[in-house]
PDB file of N, CA and C in Angstrom:
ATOM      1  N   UNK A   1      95.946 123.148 119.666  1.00  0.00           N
ATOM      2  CA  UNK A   1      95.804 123.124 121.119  1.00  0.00           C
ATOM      3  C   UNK A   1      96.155 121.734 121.645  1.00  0.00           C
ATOM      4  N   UNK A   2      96.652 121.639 123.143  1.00  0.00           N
ATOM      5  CA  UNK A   2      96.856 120.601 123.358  1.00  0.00           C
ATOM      6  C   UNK A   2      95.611 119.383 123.160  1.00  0.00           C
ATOM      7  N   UNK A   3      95.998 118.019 123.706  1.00  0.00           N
ATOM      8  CA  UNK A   3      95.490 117.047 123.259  1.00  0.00           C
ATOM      9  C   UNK A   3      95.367 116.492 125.491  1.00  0.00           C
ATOM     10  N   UNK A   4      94.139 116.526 126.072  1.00  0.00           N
ATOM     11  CA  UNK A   4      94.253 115.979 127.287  1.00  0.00           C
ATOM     12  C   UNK A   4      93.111 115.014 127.304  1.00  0.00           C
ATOM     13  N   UNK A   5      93.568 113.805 127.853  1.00  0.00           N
ATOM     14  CA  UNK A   5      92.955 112.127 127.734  1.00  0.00           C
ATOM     15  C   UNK A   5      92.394 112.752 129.693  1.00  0.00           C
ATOM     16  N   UNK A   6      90.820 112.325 129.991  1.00  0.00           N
ATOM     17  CA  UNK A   6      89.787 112.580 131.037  1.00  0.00           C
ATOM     18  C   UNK A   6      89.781 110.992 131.768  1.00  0.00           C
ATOM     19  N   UNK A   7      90.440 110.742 132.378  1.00  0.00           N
ATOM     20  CA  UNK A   7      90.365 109.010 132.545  1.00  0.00           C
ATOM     21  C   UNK A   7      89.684 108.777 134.079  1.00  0.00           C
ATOM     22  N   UNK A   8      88.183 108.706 134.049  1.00  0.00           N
ATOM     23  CA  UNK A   8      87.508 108.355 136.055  1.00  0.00           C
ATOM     24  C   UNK A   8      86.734 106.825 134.971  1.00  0.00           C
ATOM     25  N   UNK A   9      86.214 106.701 136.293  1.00  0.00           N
ATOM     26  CA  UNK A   9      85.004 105.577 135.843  1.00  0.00           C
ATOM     27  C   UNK A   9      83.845 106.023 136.393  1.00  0.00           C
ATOM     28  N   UNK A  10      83.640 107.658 136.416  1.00  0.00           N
ATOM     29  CA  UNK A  10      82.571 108.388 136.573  1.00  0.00           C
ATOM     30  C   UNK A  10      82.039 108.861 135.876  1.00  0.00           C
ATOM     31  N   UNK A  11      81.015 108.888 134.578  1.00  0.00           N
ATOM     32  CA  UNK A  11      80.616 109.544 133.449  1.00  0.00           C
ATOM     33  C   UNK A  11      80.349 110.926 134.021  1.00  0.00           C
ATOM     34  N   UNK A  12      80.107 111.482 135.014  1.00  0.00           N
ATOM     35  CA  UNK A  12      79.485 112.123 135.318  1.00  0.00           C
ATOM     36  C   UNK A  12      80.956 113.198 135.286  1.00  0.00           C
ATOM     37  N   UNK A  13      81.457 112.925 135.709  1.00  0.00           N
ATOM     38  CA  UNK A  13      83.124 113.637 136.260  1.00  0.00           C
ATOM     39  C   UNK A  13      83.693 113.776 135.069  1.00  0.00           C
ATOM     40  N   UNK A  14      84.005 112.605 134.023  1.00  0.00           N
ATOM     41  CA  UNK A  14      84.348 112.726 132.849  1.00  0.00           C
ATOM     42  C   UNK A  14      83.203 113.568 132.066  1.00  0.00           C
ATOM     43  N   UNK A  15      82.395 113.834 131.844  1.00  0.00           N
ATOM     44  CA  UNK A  15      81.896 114.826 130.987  1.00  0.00           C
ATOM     45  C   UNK A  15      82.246 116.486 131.872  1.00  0.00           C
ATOM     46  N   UNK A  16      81.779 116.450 133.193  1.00  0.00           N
ATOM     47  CA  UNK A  16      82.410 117.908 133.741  1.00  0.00           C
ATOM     48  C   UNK A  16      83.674 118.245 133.095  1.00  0.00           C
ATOM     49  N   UNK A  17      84.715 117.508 133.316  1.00  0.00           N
ATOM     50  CA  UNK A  17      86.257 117.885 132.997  1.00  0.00           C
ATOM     51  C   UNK A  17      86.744 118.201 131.546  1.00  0.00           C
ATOM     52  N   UNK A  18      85.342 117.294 130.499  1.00  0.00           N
ATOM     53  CA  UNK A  18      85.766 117.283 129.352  1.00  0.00           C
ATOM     54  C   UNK A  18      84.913 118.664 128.701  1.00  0.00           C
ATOM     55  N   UNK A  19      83.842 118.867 129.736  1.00  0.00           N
ATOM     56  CA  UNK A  19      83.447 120.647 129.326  1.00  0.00           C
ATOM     57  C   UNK A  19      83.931 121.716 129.643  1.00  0.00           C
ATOM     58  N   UNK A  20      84.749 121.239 131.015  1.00  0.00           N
ATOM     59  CA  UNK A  20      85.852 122.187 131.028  1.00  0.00           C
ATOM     60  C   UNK A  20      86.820 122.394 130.345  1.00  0.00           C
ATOM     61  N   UNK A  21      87.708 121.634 129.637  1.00  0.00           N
ATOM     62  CA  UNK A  21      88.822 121.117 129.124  1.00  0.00           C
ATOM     63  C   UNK A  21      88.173 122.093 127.495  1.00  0.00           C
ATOM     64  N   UNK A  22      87.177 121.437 127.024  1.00  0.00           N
ATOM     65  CA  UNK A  22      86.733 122.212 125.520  1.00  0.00           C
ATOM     66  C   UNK A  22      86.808 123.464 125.782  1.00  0.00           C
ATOM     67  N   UNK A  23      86.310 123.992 126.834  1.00  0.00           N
ATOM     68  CA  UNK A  23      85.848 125.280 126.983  1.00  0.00           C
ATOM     69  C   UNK A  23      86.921 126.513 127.008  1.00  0.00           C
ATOM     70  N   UNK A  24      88.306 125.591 127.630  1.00  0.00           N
ATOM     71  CA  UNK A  24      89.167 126.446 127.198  1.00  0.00           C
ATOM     72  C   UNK A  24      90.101 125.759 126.067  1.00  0.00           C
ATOM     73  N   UNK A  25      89.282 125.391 125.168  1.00  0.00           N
ATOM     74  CA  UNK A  25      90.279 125.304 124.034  1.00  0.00           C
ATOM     75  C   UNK A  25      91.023 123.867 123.922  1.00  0.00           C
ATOM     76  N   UNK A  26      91.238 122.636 124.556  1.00  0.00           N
ATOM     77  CA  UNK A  26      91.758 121.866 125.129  1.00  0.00           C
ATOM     78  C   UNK A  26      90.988 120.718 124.156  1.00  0.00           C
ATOM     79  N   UNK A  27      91.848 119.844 123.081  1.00  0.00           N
ATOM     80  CA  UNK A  27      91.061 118.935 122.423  1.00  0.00           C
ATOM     81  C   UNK A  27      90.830 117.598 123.892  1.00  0.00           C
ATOM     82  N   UNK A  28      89.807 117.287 124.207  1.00  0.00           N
ATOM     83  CA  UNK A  28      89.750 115.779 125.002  1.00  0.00           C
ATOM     84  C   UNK A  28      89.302 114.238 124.308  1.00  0.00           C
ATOM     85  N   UNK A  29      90.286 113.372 124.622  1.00  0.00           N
ATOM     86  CA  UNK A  29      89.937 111.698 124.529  1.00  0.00           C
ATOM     87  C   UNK A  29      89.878 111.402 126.019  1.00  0.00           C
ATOM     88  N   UNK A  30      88.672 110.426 125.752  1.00  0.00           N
ATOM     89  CA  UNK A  30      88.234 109.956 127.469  1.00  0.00           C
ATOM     90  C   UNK A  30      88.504 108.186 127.508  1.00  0.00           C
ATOM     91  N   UNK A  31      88.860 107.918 128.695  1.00  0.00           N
ATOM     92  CA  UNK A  31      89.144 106.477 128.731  1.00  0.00           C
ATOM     93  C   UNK A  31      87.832 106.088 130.401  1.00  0.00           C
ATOM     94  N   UNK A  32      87.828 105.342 130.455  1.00  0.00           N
ATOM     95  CA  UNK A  32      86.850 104.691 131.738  1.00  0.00           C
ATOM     96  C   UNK A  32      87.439 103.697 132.670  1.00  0.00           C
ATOM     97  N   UNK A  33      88.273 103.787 132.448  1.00  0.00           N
ATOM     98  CA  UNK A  33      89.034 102.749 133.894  1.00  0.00           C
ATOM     99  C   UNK A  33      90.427 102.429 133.043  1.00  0.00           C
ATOM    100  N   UNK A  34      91.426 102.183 134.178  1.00  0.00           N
ATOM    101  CA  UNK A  34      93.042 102.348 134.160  1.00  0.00           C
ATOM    102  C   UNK A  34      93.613 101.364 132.836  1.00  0.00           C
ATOM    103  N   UNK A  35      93.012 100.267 132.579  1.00  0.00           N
ATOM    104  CA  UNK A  35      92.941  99.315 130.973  1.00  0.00           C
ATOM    105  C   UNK A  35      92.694 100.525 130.039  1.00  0.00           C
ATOM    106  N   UNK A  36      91.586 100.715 129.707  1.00  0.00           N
ATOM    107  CA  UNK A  36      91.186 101.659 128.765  1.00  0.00           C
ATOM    108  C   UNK A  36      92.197 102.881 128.452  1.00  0.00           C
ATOM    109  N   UNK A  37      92.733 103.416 129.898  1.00  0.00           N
ATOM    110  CA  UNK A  37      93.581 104.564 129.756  1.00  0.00           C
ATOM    111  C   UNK A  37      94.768 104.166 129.189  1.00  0.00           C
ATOM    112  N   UNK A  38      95.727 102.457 129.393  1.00  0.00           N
ATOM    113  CA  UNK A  38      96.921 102.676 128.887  1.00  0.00           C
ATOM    114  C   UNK A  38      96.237 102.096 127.308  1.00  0.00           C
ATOM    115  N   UNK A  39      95.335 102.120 127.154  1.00  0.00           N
ATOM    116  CA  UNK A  39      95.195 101.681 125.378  1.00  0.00           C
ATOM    117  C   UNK A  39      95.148 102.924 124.544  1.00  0.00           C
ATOM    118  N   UNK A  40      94.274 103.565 125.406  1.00  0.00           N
ATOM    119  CA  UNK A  40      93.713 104.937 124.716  1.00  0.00           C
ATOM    120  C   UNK A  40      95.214 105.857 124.675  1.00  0.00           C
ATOM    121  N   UNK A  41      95.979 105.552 125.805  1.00  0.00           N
ATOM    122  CA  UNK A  41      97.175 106.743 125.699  1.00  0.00           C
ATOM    123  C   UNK A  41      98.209 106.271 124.617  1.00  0.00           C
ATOM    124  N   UNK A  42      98.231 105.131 124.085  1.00  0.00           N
ATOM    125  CA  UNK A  42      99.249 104.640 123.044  1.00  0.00           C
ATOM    126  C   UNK A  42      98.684 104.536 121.628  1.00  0.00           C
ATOM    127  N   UNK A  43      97.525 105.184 121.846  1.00  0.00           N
ATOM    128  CA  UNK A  43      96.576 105.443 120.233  1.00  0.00           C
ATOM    129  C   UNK A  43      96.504 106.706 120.416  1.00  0.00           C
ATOM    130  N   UNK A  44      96.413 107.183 121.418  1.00  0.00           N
ATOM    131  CA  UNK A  44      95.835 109.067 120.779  1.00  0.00           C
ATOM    132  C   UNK A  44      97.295 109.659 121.313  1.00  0.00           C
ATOM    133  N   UNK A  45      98.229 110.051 122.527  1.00  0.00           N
ATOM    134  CA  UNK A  45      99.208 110.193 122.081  1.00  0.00           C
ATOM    135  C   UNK A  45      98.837 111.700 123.047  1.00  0.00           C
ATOM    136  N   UNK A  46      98.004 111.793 124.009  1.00  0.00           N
ATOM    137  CA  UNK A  46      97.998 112.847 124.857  1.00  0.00           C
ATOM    138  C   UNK A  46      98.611 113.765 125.167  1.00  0.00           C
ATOM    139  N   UNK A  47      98.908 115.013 124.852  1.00  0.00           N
ATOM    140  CA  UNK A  47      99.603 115.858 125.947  1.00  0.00           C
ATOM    141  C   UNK A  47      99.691 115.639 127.571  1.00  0.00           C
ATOM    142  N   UNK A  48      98.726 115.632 128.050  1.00  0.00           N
ATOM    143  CA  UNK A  48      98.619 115.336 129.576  1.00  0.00           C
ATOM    144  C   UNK A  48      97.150 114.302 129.658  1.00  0.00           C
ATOM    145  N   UNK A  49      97.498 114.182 131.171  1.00  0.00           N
ATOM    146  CA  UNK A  49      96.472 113.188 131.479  1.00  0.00           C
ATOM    147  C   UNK A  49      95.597 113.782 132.716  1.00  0.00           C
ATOM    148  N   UNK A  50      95.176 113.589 132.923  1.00  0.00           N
ATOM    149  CA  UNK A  50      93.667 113.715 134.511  1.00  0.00           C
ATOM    150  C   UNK A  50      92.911 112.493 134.579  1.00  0.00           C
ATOM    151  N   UNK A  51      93.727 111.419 136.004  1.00  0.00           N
ATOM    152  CA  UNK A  51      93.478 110.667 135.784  1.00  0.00           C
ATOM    153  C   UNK A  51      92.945 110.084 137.163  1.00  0.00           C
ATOM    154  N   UNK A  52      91.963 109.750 137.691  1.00  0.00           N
ATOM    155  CA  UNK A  52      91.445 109.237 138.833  1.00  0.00           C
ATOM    156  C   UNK A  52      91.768 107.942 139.217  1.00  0.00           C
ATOM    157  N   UNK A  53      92.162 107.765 140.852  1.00  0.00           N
ATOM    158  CA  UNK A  53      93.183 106.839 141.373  1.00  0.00           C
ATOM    159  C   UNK A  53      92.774 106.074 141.540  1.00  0.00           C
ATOM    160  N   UNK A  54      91.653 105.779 142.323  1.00  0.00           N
ATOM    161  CA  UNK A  54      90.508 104.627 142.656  1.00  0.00           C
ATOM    162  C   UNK A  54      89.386 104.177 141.365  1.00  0.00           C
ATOM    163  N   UNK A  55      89.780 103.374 140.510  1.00  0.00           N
ATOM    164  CA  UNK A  55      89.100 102.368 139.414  1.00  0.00           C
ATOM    165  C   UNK A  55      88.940 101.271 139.702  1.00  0.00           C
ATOM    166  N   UNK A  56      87.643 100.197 138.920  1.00  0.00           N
ATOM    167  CA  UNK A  56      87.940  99.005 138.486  1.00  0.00           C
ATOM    168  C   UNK A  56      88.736  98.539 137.493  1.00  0.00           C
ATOM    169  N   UNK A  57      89.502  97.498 137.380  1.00  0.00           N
ATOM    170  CA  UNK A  57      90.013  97.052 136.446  1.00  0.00           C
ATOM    171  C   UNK A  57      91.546  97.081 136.589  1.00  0.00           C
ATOM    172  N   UNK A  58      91.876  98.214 136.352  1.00  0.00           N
ATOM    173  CA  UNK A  58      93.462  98.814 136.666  1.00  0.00           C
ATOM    174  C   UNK A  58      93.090 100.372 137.473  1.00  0.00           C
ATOM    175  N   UNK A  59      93.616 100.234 138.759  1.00  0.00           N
ATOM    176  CA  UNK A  59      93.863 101.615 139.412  1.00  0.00           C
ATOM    177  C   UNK A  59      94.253 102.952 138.624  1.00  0.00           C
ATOM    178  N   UNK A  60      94.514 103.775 139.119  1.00  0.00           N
ATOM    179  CA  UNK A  60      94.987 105.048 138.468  1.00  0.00           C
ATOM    180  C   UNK A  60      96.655 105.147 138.642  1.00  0.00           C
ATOM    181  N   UNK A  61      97.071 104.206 139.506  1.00  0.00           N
ATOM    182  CA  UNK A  61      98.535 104.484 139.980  1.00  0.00           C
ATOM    183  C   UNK A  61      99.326 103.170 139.091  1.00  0.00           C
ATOM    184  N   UNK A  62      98.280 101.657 138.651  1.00  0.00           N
ATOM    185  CA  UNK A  62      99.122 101.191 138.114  1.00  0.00           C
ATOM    186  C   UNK A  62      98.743 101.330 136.471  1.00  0.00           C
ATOM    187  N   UNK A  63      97.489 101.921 136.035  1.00  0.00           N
ATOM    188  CA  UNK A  63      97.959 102.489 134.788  1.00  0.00           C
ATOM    189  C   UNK A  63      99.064 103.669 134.616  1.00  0.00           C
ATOM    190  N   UNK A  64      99.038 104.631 135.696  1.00  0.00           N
ATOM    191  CA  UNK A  64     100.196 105.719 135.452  1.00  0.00           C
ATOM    192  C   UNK A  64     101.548 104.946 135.639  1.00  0.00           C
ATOM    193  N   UNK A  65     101.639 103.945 136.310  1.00  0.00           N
ATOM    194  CA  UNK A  65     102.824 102.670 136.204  1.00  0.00           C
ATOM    195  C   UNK A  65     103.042 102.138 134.507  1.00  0.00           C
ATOM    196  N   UNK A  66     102.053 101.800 134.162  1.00  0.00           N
ATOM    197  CA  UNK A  66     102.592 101.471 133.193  1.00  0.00           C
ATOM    198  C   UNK A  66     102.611 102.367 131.702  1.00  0.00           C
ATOM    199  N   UNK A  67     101.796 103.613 131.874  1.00  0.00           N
ATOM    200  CA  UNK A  67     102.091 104.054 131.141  1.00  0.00           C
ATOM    201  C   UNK A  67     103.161 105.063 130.719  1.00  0.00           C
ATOM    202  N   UNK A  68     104.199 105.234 132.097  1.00  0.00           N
ATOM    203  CA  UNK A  68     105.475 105.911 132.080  1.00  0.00           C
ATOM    204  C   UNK A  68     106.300 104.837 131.944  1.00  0.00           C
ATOM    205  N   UNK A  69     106.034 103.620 131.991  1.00  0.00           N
ATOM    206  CA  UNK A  69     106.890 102.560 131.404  1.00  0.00           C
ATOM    207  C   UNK A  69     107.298 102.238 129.943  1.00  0.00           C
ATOM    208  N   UNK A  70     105.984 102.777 129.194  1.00  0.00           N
ATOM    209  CA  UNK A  70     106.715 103.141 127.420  1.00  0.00           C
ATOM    210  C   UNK A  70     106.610 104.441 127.301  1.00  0.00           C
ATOM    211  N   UNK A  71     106.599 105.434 127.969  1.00  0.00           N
ATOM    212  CA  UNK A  71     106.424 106.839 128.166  1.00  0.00           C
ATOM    213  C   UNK A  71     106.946 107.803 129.162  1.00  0.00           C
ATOM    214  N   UNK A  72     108.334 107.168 129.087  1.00  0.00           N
ATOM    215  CA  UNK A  72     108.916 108.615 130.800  1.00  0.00           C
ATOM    216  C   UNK A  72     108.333 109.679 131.115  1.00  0.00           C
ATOM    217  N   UNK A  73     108.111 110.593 130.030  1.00  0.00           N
ATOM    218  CA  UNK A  73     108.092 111.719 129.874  1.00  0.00           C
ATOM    219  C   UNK A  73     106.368 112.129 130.061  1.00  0.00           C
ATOM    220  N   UNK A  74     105.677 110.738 130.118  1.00  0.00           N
ATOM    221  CA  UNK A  74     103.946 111.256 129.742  1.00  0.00           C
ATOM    222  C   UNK A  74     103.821 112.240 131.775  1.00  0.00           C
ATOM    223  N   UNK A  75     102.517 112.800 130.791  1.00  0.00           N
ATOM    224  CA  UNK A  75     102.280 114.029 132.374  1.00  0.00           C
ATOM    225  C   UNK A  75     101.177 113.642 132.572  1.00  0.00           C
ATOM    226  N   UNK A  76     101.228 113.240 133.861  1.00  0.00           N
ATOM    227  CA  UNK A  76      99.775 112.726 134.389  1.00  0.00           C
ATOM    228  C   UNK A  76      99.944 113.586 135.504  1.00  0.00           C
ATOM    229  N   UNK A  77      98.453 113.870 135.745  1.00  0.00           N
ATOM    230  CA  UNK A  77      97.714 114.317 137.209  1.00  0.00           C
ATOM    231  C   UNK A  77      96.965 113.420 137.386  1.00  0.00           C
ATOM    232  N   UNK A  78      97.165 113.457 138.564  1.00  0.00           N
ATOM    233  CA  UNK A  78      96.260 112.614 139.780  1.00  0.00           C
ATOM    234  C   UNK A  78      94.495 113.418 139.922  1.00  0.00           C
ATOM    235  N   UNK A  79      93.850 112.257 140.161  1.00  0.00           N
ATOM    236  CA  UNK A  79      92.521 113.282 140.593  1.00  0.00           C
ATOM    237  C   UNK A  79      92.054 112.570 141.765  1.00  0.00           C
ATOM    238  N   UNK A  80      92.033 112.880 143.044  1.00  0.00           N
ATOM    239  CA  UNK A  80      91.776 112.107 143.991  1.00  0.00           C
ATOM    240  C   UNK A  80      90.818 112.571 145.161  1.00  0.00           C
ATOM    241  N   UNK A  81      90.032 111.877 145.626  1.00  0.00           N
ATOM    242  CA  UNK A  81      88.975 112.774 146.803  1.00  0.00           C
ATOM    243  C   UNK A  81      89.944 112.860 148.057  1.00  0.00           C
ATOM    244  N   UNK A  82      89.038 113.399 148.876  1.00  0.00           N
ATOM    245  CA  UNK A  82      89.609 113.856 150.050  1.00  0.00           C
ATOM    246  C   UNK A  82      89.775 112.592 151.309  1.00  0.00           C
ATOM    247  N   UNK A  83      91.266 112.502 152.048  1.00  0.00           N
ATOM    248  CA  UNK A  83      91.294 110.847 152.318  1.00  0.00           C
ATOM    249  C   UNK A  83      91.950 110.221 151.816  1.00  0.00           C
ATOM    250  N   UNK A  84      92.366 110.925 150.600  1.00  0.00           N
ATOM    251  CA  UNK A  84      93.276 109.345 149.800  1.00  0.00           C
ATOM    252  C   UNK A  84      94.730 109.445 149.553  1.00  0.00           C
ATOM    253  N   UNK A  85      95.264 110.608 150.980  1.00  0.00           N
ATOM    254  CA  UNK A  85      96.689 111.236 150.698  1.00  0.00           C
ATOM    255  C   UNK A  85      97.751 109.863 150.707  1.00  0.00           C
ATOM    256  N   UNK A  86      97.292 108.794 151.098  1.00  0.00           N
ATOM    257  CA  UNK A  86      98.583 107.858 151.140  1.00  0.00           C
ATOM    258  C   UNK A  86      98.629 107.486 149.733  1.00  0.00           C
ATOM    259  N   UNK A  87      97.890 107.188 148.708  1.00  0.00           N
ATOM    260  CA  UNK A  87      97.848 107.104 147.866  1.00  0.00           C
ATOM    261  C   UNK A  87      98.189 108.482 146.514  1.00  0.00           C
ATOM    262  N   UNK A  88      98.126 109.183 147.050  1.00  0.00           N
ATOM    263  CA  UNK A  88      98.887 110.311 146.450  1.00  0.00           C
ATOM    264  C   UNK A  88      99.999 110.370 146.475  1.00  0.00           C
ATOM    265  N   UNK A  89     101.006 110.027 147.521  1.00  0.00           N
ATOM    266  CA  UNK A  89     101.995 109.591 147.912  1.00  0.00           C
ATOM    267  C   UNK A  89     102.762 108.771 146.786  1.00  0.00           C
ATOM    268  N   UNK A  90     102.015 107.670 146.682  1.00  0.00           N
ATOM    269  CA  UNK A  90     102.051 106.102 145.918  1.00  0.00           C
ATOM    270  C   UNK A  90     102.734 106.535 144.268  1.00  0.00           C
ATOM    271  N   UNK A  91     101.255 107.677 143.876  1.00  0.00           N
ATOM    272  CA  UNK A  91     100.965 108.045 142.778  1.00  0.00           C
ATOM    273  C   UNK A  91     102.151 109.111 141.972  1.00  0.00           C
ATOM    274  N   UNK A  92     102.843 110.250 143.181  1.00  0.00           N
ATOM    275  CA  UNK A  92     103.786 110.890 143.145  1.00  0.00           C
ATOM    276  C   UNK A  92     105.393 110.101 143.098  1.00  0.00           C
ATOM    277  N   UNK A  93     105.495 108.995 143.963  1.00  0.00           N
ATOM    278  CA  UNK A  93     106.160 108.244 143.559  1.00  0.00           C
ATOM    279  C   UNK A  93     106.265 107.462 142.467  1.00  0.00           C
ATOM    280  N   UNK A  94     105.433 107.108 141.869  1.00  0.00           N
ATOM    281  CA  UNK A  94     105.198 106.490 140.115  1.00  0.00           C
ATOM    282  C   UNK A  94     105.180 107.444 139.434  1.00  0.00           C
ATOM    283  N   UNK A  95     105.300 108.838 139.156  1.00  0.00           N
ATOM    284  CA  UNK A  95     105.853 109.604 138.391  1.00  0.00           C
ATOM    285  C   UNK A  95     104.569 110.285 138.190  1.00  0.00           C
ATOM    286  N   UNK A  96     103.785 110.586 139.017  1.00  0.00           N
ATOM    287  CA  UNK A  96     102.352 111.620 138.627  1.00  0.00           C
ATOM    288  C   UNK A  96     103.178 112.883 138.834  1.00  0.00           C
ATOM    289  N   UNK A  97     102.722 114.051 137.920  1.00  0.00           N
ATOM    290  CA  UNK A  97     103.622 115.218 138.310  1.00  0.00           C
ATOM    291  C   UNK A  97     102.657 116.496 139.119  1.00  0.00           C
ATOM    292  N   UNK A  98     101.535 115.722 139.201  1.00  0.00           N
ATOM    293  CA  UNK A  98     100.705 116.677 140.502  1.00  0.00           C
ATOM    294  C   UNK A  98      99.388 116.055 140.589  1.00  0.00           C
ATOM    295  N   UNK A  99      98.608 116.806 141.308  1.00  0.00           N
ATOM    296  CA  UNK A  99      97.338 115.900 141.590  1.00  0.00           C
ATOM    297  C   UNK A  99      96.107 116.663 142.115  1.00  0.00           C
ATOM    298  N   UNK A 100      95.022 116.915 142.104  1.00  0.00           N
ATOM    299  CA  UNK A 100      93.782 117.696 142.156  1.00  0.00           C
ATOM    300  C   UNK A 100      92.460 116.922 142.989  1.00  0.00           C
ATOM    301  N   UNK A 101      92.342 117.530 144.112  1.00  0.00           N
ATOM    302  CA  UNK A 101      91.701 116.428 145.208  1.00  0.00           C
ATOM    303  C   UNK A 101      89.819 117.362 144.429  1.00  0.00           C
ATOM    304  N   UNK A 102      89.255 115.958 144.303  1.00  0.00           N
ATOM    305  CA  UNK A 102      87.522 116.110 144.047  1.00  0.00           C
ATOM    306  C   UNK A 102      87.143 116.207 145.201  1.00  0.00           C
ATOM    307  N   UNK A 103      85.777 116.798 145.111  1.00  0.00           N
ATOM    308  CA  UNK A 103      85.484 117.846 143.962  1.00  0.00           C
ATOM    309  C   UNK A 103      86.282 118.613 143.442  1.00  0.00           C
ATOM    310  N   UNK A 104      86.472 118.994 142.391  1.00  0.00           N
ATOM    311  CA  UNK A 104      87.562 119.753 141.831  1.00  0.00           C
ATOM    312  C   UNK A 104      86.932 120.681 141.870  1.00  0.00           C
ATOM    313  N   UNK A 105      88.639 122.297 141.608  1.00  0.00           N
ATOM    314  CA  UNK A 105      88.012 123.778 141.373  1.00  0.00           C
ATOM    315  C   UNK A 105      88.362 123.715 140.336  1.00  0.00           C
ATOM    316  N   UNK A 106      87.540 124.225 139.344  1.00  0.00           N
ATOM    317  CA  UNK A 106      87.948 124.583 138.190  1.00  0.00           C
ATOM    318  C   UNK A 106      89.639 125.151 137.930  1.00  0.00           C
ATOM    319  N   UNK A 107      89.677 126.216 138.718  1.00  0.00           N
ATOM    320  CA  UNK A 107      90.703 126.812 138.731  1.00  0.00           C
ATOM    321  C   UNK A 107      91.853 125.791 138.725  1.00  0.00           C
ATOM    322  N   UNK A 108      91.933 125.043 139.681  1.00  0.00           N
ATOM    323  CA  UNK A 108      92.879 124.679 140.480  1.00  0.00           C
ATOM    324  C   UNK A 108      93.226 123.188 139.434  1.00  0.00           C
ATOM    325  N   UNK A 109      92.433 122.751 138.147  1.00  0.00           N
ATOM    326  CA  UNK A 109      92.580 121.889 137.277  1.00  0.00           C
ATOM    327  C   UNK A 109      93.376 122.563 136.269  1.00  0.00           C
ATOM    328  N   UNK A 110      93.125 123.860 135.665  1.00  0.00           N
ATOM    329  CA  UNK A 110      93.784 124.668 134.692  1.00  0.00           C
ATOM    330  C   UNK A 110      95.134 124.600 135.513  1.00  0.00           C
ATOM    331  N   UNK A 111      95.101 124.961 136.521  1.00  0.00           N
ATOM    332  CA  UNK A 111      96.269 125.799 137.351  1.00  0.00           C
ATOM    333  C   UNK A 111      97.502 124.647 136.948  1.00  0.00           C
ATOM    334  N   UNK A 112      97.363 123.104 137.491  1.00  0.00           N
ATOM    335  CA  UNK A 112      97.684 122.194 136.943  1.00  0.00           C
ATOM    336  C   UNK A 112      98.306 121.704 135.387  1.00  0.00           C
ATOM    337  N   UNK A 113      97.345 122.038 134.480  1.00  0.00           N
ATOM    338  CA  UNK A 113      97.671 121.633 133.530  1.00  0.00           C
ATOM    339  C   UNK A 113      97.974 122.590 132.884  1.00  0.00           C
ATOM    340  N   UNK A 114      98.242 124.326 133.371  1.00  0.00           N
ATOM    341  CA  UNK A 114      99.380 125.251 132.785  1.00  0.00           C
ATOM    342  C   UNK A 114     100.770 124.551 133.287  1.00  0.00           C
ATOM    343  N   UNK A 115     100.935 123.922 134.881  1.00  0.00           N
ATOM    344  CA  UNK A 115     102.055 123.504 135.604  1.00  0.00           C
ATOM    345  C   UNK A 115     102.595 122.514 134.572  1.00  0.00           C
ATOM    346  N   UNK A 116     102.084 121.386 134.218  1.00  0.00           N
ATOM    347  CA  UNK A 116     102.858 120.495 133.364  1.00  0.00           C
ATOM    348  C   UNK A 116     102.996 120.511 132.131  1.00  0.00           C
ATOM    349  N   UNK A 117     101.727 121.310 131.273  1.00  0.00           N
ATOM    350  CA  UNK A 117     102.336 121.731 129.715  1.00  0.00           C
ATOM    351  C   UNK A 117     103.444 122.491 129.428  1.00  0.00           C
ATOM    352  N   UNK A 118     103.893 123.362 130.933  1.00  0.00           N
ATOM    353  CA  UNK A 118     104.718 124.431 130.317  1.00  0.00           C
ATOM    354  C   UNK A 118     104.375 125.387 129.964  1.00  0.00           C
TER     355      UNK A 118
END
């Protein structure tokens, strides 16, 4: 089964996504802010990403910056609350290939990550 990296600096959000994610089958590695995510994505080697825009440390838009910088091809989603469309914008322009406004629907996270696995 695929391999999807849970990247907020919300424990709370990261364990929801990562019981969702098991539940259908979905191995998860979790990172905690946009540093952590480009370390964790060049050691574990993700299928996709779910990755929240607003962090300390490194944002969600300039880790997805740099991690399509040794990775064209990596698939990130955006996870963003409601309000933060200019930055979705930002994020779609740096190569996010979709994005899931929190609270999330369950649905509408799968729906996603059928869209970019293929």
């Amino acid at each position: 089964m695929a391999k999807i990296m849970v990247v907020d600096d919300a424990k709370f959000m990261r364990v929801r996504l990562s019981k969702l994610l098991t539940g259908h089958g979905f191995d998860v590695v979790e990172a905690e802010n946009g540093e952590e995510a480009v370390y964790v994505y060049k050691a574990e080697h993700p299928d996709a990403v779910l990755m929240d825009i607003t962090m300390p440390q490194k944002t969600g838009i300039e880790a997805l910056a740099e991690i399509r910088g040794f990775d064209p091809q990596a698939k990130v989603i955006m996870l963003t609350a409601l309000g933060q469309e200019s930055m979705v914008v930002q994020a779609v322009q740096a190569g996010a290939r979709d994005y899931v406004v929190k609270p999330f629907d369950p649905d509408r996270v799968m729906l996603a990550l059928k869209k970019v696995l293929g």
